[in-house]
Every structure is written in structure tokens, then in C-alpha cells.
PDB file of N, CA and C in Angstrom:
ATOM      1  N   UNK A   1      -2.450 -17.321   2.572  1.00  0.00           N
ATOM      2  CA  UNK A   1      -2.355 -16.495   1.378  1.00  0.00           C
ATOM      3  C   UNK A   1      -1.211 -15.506   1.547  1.00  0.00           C
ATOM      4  N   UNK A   2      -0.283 -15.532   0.432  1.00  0.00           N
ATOM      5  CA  UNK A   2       0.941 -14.543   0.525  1.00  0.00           C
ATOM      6  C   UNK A   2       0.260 -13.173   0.301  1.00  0.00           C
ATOM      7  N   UNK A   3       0.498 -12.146   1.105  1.00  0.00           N
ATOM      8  CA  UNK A   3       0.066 -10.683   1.038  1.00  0.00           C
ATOM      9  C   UNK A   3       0.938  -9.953   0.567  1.00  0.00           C
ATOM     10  N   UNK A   4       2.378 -10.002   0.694  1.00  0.00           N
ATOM     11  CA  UNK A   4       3.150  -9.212   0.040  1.00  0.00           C
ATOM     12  C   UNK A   4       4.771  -9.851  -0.225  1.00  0.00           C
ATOM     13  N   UNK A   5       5.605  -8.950  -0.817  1.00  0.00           N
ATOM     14  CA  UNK A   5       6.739  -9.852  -1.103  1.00  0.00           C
ATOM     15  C   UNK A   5       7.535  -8.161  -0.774  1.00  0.00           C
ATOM     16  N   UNK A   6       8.676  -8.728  -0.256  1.00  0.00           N
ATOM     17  CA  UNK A   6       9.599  -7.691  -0.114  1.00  0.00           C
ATOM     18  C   UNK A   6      10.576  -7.910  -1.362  1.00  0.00           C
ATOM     19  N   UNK A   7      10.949  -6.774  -1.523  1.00  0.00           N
ATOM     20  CA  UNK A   7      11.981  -6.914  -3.157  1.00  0.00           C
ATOM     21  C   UNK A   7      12.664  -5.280  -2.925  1.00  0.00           C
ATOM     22  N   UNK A   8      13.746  -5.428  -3.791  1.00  0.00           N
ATOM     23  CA  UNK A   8      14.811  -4.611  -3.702  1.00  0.00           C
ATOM     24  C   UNK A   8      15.173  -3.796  -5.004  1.00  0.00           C
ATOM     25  N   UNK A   9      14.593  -2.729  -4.987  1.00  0.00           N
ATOM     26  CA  UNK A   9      14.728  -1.246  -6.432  1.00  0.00           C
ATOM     27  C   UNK A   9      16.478  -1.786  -6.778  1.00  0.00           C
ATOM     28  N   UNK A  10      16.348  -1.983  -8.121  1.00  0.00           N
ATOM     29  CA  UNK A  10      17.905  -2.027  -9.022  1.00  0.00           C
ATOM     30  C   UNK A  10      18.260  -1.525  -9.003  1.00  0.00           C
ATOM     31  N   UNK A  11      17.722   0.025  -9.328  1.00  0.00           N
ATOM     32  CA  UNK A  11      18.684   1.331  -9.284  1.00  0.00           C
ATOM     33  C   UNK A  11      18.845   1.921  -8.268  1.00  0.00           C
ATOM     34  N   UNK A  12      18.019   1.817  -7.056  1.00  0.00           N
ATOM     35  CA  UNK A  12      18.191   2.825  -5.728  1.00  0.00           C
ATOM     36  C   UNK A  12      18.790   1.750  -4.587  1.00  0.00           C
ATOM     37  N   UNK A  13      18.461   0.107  -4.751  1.00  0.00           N
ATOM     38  CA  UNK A  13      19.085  -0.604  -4.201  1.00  0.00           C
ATOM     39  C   UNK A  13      18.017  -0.308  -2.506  1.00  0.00           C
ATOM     40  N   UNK A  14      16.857   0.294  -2.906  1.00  0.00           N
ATOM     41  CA  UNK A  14      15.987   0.594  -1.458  1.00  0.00           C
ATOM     42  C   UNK A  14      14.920  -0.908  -1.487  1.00  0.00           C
ATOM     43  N   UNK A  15      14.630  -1.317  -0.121  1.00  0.00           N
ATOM     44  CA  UNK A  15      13.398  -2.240   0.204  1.00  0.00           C
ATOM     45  C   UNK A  15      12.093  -1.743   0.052  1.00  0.00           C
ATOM     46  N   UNK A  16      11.474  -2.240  -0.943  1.00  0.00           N
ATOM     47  CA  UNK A  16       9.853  -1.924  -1.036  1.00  0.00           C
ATOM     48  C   UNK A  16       8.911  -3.073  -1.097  1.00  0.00           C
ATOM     49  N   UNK A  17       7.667  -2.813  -0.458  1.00  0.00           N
ATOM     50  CA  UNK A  17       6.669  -4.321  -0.635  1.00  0.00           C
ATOM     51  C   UNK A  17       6.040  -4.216  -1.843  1.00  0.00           C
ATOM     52  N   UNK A  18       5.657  -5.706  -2.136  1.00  0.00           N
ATOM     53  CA  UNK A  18       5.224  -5.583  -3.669  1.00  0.00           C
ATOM     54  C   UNK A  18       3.711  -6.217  -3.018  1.00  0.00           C
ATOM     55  N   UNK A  19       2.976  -5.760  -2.644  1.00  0.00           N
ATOM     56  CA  UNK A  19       1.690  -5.950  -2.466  1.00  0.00           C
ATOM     57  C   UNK A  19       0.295  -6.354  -3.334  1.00  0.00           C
ATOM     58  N   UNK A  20      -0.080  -7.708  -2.983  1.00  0.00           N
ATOM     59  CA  UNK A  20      -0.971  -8.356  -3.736  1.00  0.00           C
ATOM     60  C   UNK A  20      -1.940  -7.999  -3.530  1.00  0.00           C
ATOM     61  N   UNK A  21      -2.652  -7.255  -2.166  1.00  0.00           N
ATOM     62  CA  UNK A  21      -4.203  -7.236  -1.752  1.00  0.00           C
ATOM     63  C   UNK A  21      -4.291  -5.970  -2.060  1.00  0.00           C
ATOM     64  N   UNK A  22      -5.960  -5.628  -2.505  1.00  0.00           N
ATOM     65  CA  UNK A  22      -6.365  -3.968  -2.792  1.00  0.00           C
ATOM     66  C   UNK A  22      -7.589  -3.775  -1.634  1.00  0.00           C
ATOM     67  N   UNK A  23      -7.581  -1.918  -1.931  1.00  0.00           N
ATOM     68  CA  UNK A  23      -8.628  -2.330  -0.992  1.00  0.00           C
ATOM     69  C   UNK A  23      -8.972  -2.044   0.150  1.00  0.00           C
ATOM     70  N   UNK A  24     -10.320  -2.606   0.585  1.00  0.00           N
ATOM     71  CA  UNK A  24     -10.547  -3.116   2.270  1.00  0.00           C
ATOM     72  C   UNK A  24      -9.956  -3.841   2.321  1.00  0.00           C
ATOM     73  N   UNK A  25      -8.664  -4.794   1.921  1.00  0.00           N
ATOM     74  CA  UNK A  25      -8.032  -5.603   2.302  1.00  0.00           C
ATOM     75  C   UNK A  25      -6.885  -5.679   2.818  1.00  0.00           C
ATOM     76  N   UNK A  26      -6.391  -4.475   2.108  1.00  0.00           N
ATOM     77  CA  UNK A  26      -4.928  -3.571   2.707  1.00  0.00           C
ATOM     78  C   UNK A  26      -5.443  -3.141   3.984  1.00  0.00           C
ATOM     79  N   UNK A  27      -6.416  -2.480   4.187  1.00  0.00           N
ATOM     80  CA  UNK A  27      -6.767  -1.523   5.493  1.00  0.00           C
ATOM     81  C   UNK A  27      -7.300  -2.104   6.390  1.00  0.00           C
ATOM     82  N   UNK A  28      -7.774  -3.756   5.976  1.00  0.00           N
ATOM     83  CA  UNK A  28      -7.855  -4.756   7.576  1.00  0.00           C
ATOM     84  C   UNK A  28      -6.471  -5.381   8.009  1.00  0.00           C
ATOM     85  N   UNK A  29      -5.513  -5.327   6.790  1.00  0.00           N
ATOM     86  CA  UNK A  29      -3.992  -6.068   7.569  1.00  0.00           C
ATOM     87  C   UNK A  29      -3.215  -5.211   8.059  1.00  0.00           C
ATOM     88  N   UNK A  30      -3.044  -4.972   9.621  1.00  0.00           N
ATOM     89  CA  UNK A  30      -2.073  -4.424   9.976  1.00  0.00           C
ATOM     90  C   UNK A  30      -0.924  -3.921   9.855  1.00  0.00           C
ATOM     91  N   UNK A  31      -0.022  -4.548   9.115  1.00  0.00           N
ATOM     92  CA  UNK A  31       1.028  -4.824   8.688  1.00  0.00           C
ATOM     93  C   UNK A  31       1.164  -3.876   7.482  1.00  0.00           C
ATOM     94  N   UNK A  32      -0.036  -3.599   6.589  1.00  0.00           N
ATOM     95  CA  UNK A  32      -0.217  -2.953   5.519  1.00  0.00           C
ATOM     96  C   UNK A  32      -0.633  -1.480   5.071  1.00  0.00           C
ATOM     97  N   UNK A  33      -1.522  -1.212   6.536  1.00  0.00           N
ATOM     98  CA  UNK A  33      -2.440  -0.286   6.298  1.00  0.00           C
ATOM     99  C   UNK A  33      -1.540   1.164   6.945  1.00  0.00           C
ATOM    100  N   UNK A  34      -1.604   2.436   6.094  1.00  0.00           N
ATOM    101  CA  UNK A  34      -0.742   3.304   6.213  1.00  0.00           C
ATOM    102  C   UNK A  34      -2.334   4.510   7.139  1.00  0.00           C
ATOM    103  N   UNK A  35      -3.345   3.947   7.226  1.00  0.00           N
ATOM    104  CA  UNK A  35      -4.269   4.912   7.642  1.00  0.00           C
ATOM    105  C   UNK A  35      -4.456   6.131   6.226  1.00  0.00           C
ATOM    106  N   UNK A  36      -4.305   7.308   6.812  1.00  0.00           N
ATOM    107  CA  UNK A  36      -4.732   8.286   5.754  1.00  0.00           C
ATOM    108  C   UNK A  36      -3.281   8.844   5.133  1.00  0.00           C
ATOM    109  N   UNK A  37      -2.040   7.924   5.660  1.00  0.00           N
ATOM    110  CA  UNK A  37      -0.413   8.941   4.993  1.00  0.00           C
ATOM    111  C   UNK A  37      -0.305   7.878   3.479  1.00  0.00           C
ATOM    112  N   UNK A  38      -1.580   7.255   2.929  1.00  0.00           N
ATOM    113  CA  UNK A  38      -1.213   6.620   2.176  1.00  0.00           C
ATOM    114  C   UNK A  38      -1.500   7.620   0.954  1.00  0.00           C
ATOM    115  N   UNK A  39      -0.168   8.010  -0.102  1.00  0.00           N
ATOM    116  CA  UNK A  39      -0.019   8.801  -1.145  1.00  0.00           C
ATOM    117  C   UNK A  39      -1.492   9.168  -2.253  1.00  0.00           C
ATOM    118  N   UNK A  40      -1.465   9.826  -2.690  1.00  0.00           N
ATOM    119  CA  UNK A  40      -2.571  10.109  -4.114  1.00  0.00           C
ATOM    120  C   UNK A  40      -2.518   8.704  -5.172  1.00  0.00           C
ATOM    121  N   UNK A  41      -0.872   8.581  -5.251  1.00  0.00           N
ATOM    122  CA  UNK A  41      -0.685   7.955  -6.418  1.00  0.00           C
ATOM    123  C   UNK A  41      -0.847   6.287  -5.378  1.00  0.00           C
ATOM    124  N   UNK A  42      -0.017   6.181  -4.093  1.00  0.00           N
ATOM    125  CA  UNK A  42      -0.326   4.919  -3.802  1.00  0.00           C
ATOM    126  C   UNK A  42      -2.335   4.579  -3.646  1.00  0.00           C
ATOM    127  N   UNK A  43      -2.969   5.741  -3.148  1.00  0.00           N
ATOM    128  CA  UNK A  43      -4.684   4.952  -3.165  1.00  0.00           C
ATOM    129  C   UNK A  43      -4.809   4.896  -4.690  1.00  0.00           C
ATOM    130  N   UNK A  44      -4.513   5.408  -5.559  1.00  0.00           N
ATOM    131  CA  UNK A  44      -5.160   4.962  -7.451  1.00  0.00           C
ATOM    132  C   UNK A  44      -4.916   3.485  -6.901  1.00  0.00           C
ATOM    133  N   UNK A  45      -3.603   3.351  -6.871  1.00  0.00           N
ATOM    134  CA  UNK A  45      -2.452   2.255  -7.433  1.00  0.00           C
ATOM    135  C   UNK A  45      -3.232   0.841  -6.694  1.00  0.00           C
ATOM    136  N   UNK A  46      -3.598   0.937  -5.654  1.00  0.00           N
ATOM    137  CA  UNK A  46      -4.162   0.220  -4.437  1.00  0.00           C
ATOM    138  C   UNK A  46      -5.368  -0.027  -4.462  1.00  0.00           C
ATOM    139  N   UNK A  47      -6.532   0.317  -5.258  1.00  0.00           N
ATOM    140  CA  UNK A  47      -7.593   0.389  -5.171  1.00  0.00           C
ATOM    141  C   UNK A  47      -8.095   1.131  -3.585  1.00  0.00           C
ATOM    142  N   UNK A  48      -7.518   2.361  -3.372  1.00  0.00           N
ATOM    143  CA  UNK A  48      -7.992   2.863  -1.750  1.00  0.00           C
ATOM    144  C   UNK A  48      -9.077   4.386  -2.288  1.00  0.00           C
ATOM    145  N   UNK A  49      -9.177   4.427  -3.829  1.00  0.00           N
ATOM    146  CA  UNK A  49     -10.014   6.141  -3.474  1.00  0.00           C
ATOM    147  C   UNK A  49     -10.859   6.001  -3.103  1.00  0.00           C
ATOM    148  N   UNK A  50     -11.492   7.141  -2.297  1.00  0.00           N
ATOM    149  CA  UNK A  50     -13.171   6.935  -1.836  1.00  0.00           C
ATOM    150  C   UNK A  50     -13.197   6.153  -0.590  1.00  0.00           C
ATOM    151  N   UNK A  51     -11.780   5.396  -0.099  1.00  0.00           N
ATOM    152  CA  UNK A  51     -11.779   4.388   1.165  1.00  0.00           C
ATOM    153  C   UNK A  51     -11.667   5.163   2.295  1.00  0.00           C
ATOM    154  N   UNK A  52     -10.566   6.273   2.292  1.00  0.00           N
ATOM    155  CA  UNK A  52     -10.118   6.744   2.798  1.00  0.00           C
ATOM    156  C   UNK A  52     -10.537   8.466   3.104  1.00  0.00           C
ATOM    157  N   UNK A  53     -10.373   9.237   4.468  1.00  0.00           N
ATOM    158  CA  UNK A  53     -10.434  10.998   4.099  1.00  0.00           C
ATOM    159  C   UNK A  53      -8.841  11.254   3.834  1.00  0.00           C
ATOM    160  N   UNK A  54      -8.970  12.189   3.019  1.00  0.00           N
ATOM    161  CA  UNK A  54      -7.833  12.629   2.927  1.00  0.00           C
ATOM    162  C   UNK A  54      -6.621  13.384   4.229  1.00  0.00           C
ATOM    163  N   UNK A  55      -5.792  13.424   4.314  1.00  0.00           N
ATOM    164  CA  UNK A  55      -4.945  13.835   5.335  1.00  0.00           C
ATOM    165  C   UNK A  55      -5.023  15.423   5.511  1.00  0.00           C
ATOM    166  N   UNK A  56      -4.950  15.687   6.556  1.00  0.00           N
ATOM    167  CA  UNK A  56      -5.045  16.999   6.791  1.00  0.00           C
ATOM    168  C   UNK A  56      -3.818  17.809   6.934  1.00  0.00           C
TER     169      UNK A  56
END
């Protein structure tokens, strides 16, 4: 199963993943899981509220 796709912002020309899994699913793949530095707007976006404590 493809988990994410790397792709490239038009206007900033920066690398970002375009991530398919939400979830407990982000936070069992290594590769994915940011622990608790993951943003306000990235846990909405991600299905992570309530997954996570917030950062101190």
C-alpha cells in the first residue's frame, strides 16, 4: 500500500509529503510519525486530535 507521495509546492518550489494514512496509522509508520511536534492545523488535517498530548 502506497503511504505517501513526495511532490513539489509551485510557488515555493519546497518538497512536501502528500500523505494518504490518518490516524493511528500515521503514528505506527515510522517514517511518518512527528510524535507530539505535529502542528494544530497538521492533527485536524490528519485525523491526530485526541491521539496525541500536546507539546510542552
Amino acid at each position: 500500500m502506497k503511504t505517501f507521495t513526495i511532490k513539489i509546492d509551485p510557488l515555493t518550489g519546497e518538497e512536501y509529503f502528500e500523505v494518504y494514512l490518518r490516524g493511528r496509522q500515521i503514528l505506527n509508520d515510522p517514517l511518518l510519525n512527528k510524535a507530539s511536534a505535529f502542528t494544530l492545523e497538521e492533527r485536524m488535517n490528519l485525523g491526530l486530535v485526541g491521539l496525541l498530548r500536546y507539546g510542552i
